[in-house]
N, C-alpha and C. Protein backbone atom coordinates (compact mmCIF):
# COMPACT_ATOMS: atom_id res chain seq x y z
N UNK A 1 7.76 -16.01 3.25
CA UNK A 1 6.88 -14.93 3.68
C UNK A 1 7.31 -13.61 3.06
N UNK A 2 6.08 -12.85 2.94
CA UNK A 2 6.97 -11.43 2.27
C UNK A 2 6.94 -10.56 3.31
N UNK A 3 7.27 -10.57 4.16
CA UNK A 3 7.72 -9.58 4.77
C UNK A 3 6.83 -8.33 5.37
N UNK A 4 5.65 -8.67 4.86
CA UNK A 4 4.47 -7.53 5.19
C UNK A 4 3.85 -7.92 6.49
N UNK A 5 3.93 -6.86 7.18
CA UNK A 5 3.04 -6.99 8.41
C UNK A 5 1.59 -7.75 8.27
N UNK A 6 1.39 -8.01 9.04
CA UNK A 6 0.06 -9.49 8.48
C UNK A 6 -0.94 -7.99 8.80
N UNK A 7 -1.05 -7.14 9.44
CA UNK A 7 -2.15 -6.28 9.81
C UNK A 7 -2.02 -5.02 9.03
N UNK A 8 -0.98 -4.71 8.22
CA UNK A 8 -0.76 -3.61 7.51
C UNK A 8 -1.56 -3.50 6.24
N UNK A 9 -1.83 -4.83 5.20
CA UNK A 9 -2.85 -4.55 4.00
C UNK A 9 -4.22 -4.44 4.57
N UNK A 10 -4.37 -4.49 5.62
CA UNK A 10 -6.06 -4.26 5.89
C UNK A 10 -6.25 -3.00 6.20
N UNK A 11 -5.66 -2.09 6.66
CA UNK A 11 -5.69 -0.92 7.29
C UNK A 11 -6.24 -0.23 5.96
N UNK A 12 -5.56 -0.39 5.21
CA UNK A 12 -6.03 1.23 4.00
C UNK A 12 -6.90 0.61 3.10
N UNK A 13 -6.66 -0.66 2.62
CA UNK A 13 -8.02 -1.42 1.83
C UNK A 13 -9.52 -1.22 2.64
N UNK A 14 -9.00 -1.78 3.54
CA UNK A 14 -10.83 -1.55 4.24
C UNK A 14 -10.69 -0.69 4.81
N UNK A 15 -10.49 0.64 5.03
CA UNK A 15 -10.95 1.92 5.46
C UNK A 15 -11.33 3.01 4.46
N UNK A 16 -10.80 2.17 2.74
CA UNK A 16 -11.12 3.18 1.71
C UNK A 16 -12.67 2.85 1.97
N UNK A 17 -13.43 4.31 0.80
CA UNK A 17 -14.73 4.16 1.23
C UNK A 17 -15.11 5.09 -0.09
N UNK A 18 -16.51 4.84 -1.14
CA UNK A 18 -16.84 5.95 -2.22
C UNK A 18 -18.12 6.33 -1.75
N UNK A 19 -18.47 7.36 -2.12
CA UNK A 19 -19.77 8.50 -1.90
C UNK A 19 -20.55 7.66 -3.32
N UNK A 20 -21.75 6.86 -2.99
CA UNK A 20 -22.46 6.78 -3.85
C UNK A 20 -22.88 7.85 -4.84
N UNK A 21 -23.39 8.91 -4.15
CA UNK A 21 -23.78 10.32 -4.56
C UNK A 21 -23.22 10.96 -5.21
N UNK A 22 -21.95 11.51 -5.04
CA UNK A 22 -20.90 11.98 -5.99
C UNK A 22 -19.79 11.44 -6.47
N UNK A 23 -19.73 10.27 -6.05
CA UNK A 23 -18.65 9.22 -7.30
C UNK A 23 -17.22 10.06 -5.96
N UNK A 24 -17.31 10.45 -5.02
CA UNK A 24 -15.74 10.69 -4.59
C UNK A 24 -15.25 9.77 -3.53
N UNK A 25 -14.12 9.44 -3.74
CA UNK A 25 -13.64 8.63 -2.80
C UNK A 25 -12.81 9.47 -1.73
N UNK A 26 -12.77 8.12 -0.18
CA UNK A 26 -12.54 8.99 0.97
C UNK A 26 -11.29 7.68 1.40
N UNK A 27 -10.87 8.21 2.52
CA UNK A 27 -10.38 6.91 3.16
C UNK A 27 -10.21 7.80 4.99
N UNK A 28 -10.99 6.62 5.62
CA UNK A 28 -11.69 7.12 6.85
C UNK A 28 -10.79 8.04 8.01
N UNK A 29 -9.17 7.43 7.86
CA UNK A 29 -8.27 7.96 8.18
C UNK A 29 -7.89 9.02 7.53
N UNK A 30 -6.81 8.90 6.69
CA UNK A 30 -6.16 10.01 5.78
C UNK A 30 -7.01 11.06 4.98
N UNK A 31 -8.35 11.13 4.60
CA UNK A 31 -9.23 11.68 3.61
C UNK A 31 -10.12 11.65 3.74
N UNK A 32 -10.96 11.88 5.32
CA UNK A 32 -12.56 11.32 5.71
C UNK A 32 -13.26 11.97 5.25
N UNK A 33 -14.93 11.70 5.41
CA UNK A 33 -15.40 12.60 4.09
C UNK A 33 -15.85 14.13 5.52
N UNK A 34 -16.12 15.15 4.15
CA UNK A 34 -16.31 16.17 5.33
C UNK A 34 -17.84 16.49 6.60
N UNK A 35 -18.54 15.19 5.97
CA UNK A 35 -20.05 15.36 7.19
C UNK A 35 -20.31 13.89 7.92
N UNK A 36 -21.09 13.85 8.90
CA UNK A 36 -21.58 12.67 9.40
C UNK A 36 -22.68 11.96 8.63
N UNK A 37 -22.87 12.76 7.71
CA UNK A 37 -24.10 12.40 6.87
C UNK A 37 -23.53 11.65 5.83
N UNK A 38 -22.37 12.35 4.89
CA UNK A 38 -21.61 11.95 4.05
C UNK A 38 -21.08 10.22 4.28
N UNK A 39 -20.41 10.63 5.40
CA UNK A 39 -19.56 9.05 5.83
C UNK A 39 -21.13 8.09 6.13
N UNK A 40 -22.47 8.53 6.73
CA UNK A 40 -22.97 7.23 6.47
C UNK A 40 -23.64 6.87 5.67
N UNK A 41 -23.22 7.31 4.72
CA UNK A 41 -23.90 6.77 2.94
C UNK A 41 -22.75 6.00 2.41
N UNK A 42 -21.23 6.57 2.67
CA UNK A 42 -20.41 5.45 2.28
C UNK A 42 -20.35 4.35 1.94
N UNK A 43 -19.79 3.61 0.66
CA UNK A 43 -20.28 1.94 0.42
C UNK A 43 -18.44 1.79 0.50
N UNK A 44 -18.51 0.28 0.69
CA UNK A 44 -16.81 -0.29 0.39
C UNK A 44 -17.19 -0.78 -0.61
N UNK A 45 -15.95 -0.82 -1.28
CA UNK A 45 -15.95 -1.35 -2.69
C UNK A 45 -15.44 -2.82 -2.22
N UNK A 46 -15.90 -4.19 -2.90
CA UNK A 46 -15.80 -5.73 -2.75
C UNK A 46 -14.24 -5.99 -2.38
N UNK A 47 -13.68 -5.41 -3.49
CA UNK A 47 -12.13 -5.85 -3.46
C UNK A 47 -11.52 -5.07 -1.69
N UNK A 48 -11.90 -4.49 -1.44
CA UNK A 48 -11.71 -3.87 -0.14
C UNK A 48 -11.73 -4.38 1.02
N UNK A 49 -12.80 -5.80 0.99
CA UNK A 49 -13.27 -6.41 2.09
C UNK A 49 -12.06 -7.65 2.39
N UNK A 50 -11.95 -7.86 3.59
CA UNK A 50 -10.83 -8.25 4.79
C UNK A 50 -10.55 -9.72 3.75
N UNK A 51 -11.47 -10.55 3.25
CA UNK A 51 -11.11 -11.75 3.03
C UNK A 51 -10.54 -11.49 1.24
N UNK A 52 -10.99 -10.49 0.64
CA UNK A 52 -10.16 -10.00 -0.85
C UNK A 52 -8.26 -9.81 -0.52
N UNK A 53 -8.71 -8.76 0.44
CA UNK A 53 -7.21 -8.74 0.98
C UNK A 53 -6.39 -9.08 1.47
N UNK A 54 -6.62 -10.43 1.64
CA UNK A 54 -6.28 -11.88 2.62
C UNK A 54 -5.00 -12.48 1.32
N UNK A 55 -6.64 -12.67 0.26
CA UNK A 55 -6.15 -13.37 -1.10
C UNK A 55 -5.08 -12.93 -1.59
N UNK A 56 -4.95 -11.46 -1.70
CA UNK A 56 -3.89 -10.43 -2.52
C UNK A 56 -2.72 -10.88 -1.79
N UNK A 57 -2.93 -10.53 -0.33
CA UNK A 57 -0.93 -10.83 0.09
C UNK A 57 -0.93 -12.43 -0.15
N UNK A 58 -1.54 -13.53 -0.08
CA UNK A 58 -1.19 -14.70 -0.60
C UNK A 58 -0.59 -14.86 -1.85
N UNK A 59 -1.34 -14.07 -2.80
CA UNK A 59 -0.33 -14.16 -3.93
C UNK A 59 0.74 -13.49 -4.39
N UNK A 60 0.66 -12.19 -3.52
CA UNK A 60 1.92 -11.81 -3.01
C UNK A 60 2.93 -12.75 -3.00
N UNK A 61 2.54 -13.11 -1.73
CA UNK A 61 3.40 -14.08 -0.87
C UNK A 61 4.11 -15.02 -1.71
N UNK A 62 3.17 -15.91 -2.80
CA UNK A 62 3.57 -16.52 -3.52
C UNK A 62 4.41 -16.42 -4.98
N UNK A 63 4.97 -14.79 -5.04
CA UNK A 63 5.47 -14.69 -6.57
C UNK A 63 6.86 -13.39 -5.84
N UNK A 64 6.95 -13.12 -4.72
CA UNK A 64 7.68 -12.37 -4.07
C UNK A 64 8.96 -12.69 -4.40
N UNK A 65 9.53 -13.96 -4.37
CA UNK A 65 10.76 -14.16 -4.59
C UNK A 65 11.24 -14.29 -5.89
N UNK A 66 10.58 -15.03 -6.32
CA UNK A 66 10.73 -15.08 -7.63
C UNK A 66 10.99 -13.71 -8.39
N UNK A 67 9.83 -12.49 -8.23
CA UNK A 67 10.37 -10.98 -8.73
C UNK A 67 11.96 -10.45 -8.22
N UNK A 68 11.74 -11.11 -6.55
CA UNK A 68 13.50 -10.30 -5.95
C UNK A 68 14.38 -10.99 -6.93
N UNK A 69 14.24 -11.94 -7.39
CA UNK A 69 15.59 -13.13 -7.93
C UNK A 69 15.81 -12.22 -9.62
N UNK A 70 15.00 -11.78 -10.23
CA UNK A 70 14.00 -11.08 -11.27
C UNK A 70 15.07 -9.66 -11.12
N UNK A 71 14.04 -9.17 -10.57
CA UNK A 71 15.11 -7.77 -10.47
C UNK A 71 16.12 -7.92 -9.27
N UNK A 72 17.03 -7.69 -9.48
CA UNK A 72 18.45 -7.77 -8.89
C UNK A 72 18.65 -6.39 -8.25
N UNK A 73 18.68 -5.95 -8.73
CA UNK A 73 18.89 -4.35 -8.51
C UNK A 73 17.58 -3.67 -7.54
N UNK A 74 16.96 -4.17 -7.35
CA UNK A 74 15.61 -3.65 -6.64
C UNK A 74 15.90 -3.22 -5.33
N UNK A 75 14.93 -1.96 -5.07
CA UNK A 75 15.20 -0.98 -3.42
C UNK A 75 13.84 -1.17 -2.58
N UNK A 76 13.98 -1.60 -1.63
CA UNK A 76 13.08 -1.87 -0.77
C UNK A 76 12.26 -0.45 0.31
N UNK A 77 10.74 -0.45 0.31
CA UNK A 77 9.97 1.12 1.05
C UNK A 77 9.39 0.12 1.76
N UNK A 78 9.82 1.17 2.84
CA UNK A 78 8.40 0.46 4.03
C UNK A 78 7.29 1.28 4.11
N UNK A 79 6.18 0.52 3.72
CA UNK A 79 5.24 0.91 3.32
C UNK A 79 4.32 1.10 4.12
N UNK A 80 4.72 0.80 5.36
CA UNK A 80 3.68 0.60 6.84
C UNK A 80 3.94 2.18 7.40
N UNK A 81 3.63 3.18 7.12
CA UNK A 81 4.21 4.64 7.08
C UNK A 81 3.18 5.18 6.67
N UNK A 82 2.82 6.73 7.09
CA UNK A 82 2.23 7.20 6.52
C UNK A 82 2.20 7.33 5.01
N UNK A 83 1.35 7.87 4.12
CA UNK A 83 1.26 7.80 2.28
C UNK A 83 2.51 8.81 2.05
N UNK A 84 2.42 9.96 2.87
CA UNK A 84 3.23 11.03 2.81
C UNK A 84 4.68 10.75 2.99
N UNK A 85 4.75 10.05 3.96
CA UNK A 85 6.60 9.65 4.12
C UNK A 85 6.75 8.28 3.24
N UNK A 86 5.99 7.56 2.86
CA UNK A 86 6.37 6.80 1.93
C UNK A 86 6.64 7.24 0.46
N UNK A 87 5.28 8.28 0.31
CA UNK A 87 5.84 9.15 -1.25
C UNK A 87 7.77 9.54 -1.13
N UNK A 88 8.33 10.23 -0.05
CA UNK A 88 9.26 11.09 0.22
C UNK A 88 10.23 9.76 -0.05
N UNK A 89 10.08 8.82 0.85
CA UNK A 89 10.97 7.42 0.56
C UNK A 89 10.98 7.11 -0.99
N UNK A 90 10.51 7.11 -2.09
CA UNK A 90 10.46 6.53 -2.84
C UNK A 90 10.78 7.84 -3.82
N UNK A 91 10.57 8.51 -3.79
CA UNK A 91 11.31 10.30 -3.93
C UNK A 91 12.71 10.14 -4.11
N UNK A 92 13.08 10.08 -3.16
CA UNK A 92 14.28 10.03 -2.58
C UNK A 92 15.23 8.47 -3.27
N UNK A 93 14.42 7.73 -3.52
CA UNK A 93 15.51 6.24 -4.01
C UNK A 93 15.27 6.90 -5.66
N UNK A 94 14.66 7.69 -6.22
CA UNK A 94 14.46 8.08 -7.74
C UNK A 94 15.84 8.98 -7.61
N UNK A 95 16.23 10.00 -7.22
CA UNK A 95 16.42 11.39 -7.02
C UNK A 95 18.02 11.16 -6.91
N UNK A 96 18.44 9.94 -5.71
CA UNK A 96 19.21 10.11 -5.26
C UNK A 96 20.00 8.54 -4.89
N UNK A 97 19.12 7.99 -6.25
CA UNK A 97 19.81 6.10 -6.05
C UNK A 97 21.37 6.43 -5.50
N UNK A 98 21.14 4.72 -4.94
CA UNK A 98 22.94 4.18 -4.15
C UNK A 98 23.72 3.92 -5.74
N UNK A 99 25.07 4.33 -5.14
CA UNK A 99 25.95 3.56 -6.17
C UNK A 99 25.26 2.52 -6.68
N UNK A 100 26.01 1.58 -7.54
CA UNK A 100 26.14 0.45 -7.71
C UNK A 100 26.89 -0.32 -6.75
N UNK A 101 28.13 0.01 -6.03
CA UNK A 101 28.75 -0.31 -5.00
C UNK A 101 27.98 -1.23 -4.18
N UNK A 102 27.41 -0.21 -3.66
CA UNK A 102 26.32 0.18 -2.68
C UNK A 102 25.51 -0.62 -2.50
N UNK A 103 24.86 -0.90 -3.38
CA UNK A 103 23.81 -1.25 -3.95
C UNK A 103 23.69 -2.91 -3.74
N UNK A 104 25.03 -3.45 -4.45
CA UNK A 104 25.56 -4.71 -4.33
C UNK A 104 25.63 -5.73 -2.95
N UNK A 105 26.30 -4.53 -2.35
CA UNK A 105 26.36 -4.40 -0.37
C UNK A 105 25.25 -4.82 -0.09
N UNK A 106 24.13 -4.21 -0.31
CA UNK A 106 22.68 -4.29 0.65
C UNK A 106 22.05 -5.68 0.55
N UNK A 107 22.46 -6.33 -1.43
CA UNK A 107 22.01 -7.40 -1.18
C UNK A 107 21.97 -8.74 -0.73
């Protein structure tokens, strides 16, 4: 299993949403659009819908280890976080990587 919350890839896939009208994209949570009018013209894009995103963590699921075994050295974000504290997490492993020591330890 990889480790992903079974309810976490659906949240931001199917809540993204584009403005036919002006080509801009929203996401209903983090970036809603600014009218009631706006949001009900909204279309989802295919890859967005619950059973696309089913498929994706399956193949996830299925090539996950194989990459950990792959990269050795690899740092793990929890990604179930707001966009904002996950940017800062991943900020932060660029900025301010573990030893090598360290590093060795975790795995």
């Amino acid at each position: 299993s990889s480790g992903i919350n079974a309810e976490w890839p659906l949240r931001p896939g199917s809540l993204r949403r584009s403005d036919p009208v002006t080509g801009q994209q929203y996401h209903l949570i983090y970036n809603p659009p600014p009218s009631l009018e706006m949001k009900r013209r909204l279309k989802t894009h295919h890859k967005d819908a619950e059973s696309a995103v089913d498929e994706d963590v399956l193949s996830y699921d299925s090539q996950v280890e194989e990459l950990m075994d792959y990269y050795t050295t690899s740092q793990s974000v929890n990604a179930d976080q707001d966009p904002h504290t996950v940017f800062e997490s991943i900020e932060s492993l660029l900025t301010k990587p573990l030893p090598k020591q360290a590093l060795k330890a975790t795995l």
